[in-house]
Every structure is written in structure tokens, then in C-alpha cells.
PDB file of N, CA and C in Angstrom:
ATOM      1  N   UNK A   1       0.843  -1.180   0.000  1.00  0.00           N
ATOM      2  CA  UNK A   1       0.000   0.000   0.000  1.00  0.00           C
ATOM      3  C   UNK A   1       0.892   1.249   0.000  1.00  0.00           C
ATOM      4  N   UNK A   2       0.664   2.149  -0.925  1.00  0.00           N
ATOM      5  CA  UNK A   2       1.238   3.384  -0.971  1.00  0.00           C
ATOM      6  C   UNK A   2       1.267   4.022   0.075  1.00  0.00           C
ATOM      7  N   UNK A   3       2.355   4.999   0.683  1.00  0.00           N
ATOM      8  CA  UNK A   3       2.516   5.560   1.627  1.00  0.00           C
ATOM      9  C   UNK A   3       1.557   7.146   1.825  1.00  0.00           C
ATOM     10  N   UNK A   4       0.697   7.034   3.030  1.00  0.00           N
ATOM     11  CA  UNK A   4      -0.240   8.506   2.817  1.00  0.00           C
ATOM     12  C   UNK A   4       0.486   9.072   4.103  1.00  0.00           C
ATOM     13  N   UNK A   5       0.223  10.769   3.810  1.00  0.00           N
ATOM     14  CA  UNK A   5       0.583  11.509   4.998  1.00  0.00           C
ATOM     15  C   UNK A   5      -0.506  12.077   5.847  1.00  0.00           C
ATOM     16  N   UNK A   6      -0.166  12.024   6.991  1.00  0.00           N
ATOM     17  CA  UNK A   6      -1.428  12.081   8.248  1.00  0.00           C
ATOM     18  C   UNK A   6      -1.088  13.752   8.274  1.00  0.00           C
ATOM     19  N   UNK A   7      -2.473  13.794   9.148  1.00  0.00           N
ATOM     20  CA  UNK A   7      -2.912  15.318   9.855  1.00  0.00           C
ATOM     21  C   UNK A   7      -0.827  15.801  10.190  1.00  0.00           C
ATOM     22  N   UNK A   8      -0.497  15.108  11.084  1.00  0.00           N
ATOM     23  CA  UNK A   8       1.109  15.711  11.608  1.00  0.00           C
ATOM     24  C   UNK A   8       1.601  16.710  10.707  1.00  0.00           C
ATOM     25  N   UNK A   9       1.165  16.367   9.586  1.00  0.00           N
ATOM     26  CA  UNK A   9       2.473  17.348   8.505  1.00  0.00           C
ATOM     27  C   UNK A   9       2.524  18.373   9.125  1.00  0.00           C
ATOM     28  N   UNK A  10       3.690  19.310   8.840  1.00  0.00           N
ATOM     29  CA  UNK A  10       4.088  20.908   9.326  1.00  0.00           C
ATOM     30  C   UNK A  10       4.647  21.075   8.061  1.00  0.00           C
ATOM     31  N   UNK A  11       4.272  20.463   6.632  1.00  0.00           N
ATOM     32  CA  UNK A  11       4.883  21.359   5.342  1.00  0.00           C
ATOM     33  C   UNK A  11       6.086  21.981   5.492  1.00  0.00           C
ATOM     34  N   UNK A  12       6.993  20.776   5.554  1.00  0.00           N
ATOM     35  CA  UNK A  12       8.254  21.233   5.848  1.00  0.00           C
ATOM     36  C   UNK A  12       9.040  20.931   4.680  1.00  0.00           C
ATOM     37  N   UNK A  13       8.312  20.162   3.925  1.00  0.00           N
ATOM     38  CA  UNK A  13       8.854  19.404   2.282  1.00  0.00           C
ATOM     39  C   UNK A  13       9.524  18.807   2.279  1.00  0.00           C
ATOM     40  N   UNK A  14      10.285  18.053   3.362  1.00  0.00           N
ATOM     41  CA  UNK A  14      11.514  16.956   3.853  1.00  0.00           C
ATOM     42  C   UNK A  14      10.959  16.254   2.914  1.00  0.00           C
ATOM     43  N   UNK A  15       9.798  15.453   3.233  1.00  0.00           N
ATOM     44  CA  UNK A  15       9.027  14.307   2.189  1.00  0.00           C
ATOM     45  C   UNK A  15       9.347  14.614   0.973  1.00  0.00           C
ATOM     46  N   UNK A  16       9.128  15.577   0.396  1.00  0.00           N
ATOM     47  CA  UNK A  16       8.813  16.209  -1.110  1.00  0.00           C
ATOM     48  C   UNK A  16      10.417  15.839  -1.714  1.00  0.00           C
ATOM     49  N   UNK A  17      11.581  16.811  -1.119  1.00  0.00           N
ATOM     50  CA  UNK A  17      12.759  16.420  -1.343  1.00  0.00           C
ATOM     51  C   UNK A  17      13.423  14.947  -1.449  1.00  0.00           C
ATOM     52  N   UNK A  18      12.789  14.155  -0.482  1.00  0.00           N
ATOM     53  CA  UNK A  18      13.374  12.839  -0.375  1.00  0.00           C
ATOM     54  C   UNK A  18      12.937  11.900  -1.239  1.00  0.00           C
ATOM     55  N   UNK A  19      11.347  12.065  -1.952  1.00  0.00           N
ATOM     56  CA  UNK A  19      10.967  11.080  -2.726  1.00  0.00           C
ATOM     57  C   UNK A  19      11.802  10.898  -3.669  1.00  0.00           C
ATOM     58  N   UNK A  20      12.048  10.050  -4.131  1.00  0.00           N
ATOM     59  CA  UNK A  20      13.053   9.553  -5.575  1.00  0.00           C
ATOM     60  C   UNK A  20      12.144   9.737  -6.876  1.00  0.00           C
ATOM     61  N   UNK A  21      11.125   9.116  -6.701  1.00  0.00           N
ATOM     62  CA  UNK A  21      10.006   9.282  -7.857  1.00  0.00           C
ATOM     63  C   UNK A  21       9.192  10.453  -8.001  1.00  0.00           C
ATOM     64  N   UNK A  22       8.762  11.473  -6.916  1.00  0.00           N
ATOM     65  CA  UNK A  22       8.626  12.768  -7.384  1.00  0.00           C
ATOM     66  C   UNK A  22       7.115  12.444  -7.349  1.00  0.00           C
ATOM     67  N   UNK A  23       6.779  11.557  -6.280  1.00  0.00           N
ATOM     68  CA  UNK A  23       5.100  11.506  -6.121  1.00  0.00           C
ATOM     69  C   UNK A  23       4.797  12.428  -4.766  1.00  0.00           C
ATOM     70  N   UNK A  24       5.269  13.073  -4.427  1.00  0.00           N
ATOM     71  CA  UNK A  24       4.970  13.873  -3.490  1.00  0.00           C
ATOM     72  C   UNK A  24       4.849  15.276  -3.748  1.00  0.00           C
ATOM     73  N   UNK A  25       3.430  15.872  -3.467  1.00  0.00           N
ATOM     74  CA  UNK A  25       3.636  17.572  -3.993  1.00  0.00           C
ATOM     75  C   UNK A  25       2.307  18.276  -2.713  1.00  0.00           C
ATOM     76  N   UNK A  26       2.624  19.348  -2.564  1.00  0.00           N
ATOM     77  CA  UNK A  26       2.478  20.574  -1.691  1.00  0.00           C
ATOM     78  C   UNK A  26       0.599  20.594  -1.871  1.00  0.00           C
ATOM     79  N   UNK A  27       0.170  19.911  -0.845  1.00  0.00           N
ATOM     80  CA  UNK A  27      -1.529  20.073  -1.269  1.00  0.00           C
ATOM     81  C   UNK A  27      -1.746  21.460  -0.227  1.00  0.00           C
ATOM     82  N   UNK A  28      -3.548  21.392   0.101  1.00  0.00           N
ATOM     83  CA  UNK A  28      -4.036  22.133   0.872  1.00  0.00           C
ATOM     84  C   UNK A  28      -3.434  21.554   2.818  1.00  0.00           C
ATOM     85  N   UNK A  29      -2.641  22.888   2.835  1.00  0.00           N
ATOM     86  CA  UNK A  29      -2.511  22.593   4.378  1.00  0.00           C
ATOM     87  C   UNK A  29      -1.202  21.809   4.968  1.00  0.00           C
ATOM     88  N   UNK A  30      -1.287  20.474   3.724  1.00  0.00           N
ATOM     89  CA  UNK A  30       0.112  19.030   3.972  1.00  0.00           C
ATOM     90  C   UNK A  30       0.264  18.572   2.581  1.00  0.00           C
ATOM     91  N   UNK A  31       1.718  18.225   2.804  1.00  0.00           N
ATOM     92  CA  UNK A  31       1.889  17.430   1.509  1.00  0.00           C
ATOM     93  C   UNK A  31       0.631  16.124   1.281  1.00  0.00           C
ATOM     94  N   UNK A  32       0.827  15.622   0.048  1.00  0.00           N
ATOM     95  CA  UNK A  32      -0.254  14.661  -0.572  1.00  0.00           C
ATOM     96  C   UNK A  32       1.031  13.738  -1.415  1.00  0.00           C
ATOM     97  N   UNK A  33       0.830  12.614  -0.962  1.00  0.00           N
ATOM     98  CA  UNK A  33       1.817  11.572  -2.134  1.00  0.00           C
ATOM     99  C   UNK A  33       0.499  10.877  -2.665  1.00  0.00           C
ATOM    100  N   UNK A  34       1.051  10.941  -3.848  1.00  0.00           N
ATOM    101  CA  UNK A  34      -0.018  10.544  -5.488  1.00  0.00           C
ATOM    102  C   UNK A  34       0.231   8.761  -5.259  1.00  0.00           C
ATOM    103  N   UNK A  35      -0.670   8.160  -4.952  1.00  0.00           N
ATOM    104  CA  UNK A  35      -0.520   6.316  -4.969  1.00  0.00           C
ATOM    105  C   UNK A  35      -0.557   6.085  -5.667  1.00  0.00           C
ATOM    106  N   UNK A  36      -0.520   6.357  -6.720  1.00  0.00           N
ATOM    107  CA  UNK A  36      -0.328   5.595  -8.497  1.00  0.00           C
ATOM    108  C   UNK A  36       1.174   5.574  -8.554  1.00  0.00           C
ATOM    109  N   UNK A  37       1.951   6.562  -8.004  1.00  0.00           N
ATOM    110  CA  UNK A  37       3.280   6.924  -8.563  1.00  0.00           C
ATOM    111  C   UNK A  37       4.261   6.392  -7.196  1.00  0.00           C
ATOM    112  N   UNK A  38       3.947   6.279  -6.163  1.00  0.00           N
ATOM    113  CA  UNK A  38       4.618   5.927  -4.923  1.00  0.00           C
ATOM    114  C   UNK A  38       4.908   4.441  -4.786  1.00  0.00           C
ATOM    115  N   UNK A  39       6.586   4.069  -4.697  1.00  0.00           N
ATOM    116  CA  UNK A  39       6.961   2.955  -4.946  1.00  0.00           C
ATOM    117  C   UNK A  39       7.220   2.015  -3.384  1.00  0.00           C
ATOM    118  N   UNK A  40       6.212   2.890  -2.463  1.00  0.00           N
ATOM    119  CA  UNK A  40       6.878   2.265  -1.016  1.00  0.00           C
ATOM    120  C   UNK A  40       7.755   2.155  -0.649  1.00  0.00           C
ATOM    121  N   UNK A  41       9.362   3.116  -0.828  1.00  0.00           N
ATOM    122  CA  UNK A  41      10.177   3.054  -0.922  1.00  0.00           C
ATOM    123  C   UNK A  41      10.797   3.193   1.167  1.00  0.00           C
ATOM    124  N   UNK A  42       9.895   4.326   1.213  1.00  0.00           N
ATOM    125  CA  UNK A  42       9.849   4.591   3.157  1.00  0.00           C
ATOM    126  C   UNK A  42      10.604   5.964   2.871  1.00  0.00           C
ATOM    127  N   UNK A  43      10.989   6.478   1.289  1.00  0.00           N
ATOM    128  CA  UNK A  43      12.430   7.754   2.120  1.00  0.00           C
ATOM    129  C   UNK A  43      11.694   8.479   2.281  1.00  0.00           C
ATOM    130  N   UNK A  44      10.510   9.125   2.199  1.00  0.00           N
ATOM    131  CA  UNK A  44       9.183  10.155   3.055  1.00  0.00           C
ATOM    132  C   UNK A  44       9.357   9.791   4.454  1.00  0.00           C
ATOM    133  N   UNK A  45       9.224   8.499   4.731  1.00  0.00           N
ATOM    134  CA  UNK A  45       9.111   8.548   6.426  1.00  0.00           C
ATOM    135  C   UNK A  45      10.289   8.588   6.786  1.00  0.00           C
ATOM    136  N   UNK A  46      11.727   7.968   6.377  1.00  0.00           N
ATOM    137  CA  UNK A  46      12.898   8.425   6.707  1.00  0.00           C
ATOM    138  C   UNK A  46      13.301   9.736   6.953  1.00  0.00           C
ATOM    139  N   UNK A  47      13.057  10.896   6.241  1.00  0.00           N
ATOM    140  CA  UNK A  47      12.849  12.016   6.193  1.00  0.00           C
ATOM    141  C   UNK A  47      12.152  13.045   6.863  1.00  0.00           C
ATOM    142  N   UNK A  48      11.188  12.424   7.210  1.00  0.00           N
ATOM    143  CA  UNK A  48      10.035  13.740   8.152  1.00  0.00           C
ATOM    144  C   UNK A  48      10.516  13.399   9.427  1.00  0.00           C
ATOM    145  N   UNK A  49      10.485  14.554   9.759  1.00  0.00           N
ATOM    146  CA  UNK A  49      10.731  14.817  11.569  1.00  0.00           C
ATOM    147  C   UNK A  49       9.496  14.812  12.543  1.00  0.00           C
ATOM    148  N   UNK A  50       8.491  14.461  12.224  1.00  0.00           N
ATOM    149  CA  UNK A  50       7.018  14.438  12.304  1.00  0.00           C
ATOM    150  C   UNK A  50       6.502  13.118  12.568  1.00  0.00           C
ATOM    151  N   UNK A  51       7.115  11.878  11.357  1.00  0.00           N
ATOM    152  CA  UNK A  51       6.475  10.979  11.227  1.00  0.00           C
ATOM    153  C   UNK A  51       5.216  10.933  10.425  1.00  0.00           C
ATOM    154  N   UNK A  52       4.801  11.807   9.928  1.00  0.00           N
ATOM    155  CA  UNK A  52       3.449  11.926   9.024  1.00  0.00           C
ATOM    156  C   UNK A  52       3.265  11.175   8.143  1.00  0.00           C
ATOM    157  N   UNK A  53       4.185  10.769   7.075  1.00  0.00           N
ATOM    158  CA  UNK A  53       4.337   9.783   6.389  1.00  0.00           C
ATOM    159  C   UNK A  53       3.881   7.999   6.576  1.00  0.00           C
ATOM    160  N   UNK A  54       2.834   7.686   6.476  1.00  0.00           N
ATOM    161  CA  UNK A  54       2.581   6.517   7.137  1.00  0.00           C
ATOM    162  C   UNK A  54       1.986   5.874   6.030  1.00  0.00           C
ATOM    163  N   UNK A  55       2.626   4.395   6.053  1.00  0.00           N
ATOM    164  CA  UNK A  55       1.694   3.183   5.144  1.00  0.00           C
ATOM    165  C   UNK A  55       0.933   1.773   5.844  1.00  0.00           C
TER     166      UNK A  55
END
């Protein structure tokens, strides 16, 4: 299952930077990773200082 980001975000774009595939982009409020394009890779949750990133 593709990785979604919870309420936590603080739009800090750690996620955004770290994706390799470039499924992560700047929604209303928190980032949004696109599940068509997200390879479960984890470097979103490696990355956030938050933990928001969750699959």
C-alpha cells in the first residue's frame, strides 16, 4: 500500500525532497503523495521529523 501523509504534517517538504520518484507535492494545508506513482520506498518517512508519512 502506498505511503499517505497524516494530519502531523508541518509542510516542511523533507518528504517532497526525499521522494526519488517525485510523487509527493504541496496540497491544501500538507503534503499529498499521489498512490499511483509511490513505490513504497519509506524515504518520506525516513525524512520527516514528524512521522506523518505513514503506510
Amino acid at each position: 500500500m502506498a505511503y499517505v501523509i497524516s494530519d502531523a504534517c508541518i509542510s516542511c517538504g523533507a518528504c517532497a525532497d526525499a521522494c526519488p520518484v517525485n510523487a509527493i507535492t504541496e496540497g491544501d494545508g500538507k503534503y499529498e503523495i499521489n498512490a499511483d506513482t509511490c513505490i513504497e520506498c519509506g524515504a518520506c518517512a525516513d525524512a520527516c521529523p514528524v512521522d506523518a508519512p505513514q503506510n
